[in-house]
C-alpha atoms as a PDB file:
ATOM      1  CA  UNK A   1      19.470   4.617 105.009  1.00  0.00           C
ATOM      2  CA  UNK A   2      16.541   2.829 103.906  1.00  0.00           C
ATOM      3  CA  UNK A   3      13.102   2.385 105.731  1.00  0.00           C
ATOM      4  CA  UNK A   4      12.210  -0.657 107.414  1.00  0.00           C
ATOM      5  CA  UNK A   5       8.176  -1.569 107.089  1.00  0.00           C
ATOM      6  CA  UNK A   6       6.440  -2.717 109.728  1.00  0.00           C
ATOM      7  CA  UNK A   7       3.187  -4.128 109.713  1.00  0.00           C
ATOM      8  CA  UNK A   8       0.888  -5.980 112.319  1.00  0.00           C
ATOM      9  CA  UNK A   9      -2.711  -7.269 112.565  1.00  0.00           C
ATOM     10  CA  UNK A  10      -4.778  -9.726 114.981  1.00  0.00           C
ATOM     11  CA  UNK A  11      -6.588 -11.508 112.386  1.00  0.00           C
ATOM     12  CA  UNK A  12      -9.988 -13.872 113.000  1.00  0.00           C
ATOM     13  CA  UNK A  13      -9.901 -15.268 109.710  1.00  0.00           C
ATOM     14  CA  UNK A  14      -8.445 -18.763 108.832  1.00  0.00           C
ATOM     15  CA  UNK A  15      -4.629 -18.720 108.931  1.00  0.00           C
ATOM     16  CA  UNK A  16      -4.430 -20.035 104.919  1.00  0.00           C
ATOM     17  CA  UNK A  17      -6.346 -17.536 104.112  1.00  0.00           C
ATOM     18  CA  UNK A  18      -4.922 -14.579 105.602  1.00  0.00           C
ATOM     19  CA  UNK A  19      -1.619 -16.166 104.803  1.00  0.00           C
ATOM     20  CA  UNK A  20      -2.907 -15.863 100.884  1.00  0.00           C
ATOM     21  CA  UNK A  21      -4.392 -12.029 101.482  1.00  0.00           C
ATOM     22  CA  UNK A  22      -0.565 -11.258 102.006  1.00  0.00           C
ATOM     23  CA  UNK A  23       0.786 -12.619  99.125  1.00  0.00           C
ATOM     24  CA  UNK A  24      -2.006 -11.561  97.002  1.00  0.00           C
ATOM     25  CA  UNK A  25      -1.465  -7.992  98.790  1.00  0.00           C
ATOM     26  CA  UNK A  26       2.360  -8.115  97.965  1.00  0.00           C
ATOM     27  CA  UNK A  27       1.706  -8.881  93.867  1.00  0.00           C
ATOM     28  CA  UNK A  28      -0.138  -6.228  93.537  1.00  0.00           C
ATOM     29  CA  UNK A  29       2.169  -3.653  94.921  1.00  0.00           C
ATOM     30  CA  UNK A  30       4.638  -5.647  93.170  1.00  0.00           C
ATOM     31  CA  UNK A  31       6.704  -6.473  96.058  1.00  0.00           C
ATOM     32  CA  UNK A  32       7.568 -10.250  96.590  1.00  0.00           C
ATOM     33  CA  UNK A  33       8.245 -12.658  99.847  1.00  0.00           C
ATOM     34  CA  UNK A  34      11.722 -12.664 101.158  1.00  0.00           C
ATOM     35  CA  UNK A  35      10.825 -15.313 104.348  1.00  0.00           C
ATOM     36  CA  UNK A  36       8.473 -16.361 106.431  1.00  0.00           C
ATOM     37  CA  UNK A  37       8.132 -17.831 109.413  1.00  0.00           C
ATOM     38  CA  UNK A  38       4.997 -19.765 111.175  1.00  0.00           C
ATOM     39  CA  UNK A  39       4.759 -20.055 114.753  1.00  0.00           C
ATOM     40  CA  UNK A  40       2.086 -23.008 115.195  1.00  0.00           C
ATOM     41  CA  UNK A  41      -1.222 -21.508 114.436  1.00  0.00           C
ATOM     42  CA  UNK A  42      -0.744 -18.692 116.529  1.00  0.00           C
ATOM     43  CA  UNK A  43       1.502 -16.479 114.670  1.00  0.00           C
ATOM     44  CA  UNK A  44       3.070 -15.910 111.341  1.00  0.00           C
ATOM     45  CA  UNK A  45       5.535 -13.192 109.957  1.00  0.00           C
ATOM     46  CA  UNK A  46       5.952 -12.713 106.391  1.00  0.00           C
ATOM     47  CA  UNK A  47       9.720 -11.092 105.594  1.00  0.00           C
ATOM     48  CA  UNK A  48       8.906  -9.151 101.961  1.00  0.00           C
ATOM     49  CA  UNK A  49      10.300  -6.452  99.833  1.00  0.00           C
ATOM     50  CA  UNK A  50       8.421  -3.596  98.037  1.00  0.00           C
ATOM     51  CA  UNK A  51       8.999  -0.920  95.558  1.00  0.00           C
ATOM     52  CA  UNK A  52       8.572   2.241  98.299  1.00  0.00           C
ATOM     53  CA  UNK A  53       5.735   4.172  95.762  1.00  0.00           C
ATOM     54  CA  UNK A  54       3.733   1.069  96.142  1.00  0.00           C
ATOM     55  CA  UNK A  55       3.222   1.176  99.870  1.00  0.00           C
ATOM     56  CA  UNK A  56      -0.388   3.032  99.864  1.00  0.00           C
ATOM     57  CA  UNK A  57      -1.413   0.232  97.444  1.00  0.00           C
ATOM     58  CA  UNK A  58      -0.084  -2.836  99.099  1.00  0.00           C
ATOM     59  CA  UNK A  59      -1.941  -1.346 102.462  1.00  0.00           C
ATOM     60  CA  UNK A  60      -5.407  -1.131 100.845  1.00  0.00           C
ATOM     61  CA  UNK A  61      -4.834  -4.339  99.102  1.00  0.00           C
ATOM     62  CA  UNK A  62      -4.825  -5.762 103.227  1.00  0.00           C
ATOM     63  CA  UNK A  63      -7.601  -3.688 104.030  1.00  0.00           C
ATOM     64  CA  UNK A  64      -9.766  -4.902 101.052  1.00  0.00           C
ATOM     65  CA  UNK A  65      -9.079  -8.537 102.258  1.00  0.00           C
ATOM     66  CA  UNK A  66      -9.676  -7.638 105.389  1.00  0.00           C
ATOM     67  CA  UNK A  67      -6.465  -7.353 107.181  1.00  0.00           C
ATOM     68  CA  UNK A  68      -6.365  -4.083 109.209  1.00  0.00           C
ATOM     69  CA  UNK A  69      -3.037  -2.297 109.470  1.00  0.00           C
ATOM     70  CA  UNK A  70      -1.320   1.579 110.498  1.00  0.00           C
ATOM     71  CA  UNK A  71       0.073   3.080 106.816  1.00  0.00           C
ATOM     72  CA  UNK A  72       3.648   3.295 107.414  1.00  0.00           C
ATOM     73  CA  UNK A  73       5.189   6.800 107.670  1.00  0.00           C
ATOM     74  CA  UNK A  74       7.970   6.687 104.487  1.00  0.00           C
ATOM     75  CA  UNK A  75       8.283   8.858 101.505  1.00  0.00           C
ATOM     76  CA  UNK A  76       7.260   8.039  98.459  1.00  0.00           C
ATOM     77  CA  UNK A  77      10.361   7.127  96.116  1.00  0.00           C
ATOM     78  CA  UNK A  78      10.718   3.936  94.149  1.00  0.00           C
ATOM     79  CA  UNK A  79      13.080   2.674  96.447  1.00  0.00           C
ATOM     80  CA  UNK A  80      12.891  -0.295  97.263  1.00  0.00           C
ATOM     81  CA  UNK A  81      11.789  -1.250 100.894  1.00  0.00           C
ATOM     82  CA  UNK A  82      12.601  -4.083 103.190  1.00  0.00           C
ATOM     83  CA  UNK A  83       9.582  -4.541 105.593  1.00  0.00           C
ATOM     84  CA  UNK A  84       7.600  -7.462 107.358  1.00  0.00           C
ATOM     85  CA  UNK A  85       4.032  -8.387 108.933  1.00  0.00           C
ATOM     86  CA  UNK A  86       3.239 -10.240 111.348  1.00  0.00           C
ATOM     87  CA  UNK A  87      -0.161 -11.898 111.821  1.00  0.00           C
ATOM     88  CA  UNK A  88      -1.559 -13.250 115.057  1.00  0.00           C
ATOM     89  CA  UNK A  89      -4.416 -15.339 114.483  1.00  0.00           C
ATOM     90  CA  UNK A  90      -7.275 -14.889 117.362  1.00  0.00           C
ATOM     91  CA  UNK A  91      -8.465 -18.487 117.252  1.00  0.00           C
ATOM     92  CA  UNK A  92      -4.951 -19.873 117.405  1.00  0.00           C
ATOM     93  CA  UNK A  93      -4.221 -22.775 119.795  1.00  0.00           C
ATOM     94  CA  UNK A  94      -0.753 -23.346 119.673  1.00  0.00           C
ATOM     95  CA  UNK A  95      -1.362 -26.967 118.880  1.00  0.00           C
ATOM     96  CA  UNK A  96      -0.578 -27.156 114.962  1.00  0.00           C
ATOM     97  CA  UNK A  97       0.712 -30.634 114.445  1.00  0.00           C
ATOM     98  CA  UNK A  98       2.336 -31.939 111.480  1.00  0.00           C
ATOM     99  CA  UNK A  99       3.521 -34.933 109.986  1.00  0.00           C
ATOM    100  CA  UNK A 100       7.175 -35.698 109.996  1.00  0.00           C
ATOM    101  CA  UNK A 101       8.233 -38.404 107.221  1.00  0.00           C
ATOM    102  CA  UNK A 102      10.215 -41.632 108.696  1.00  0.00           C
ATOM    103  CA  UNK A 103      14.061 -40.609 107.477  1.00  0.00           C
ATOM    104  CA  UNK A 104      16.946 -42.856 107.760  1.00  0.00           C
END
């Protein structure tokens, strides 16, 4: 059966930006975005897989951009690994409009 990462973090830092420290994070380890999600400006959860030997490296690549998260408890094989992370941004106000083009 294969692990399922988990990641969180409460982040202060604009939501692009910590949205890019993920995916940055990810290409290093090598892993790659399955899905995401984004919940206004409040939330966000990034779906990804990731070679399981890469794990250590993806987590310090968060910590160097500041993202703090627990190191997940799997074994190091080359498996690959299913996981996601969710980010809940501090300064959100659920009040992220967009622009919805006319459609007929």
């Amino acid at each position: 059966m294969r692990t399922f990462l988990r990641y969180e973090s409460v982040v202060a830092m604009d939501r692009n930006a910590a949205l890019s420290a993920v995916a940055d994070a990810l290409g290093t380890a090598g892993g790659w975005i399955v899905d995401h999600a984004l919940f206004s400006d409040v939330m966000a959860t990034v779906r990804f897989a990731l070679p399981g030997d890469r794990t250590t490296v993806f987590e310090g690549a968060l910590a160097d951009a500041g993202l703090k998260v627990d190191p997940a408890a799997v074994g190091m094989t080359a498996e690959e690994r299913n996981g996601a992370i969710t980010l809940t941004f501090a300064g959100g106000t659920g009040d992220l409009r967009r622009d919805v083009p006319a459609f007929s």
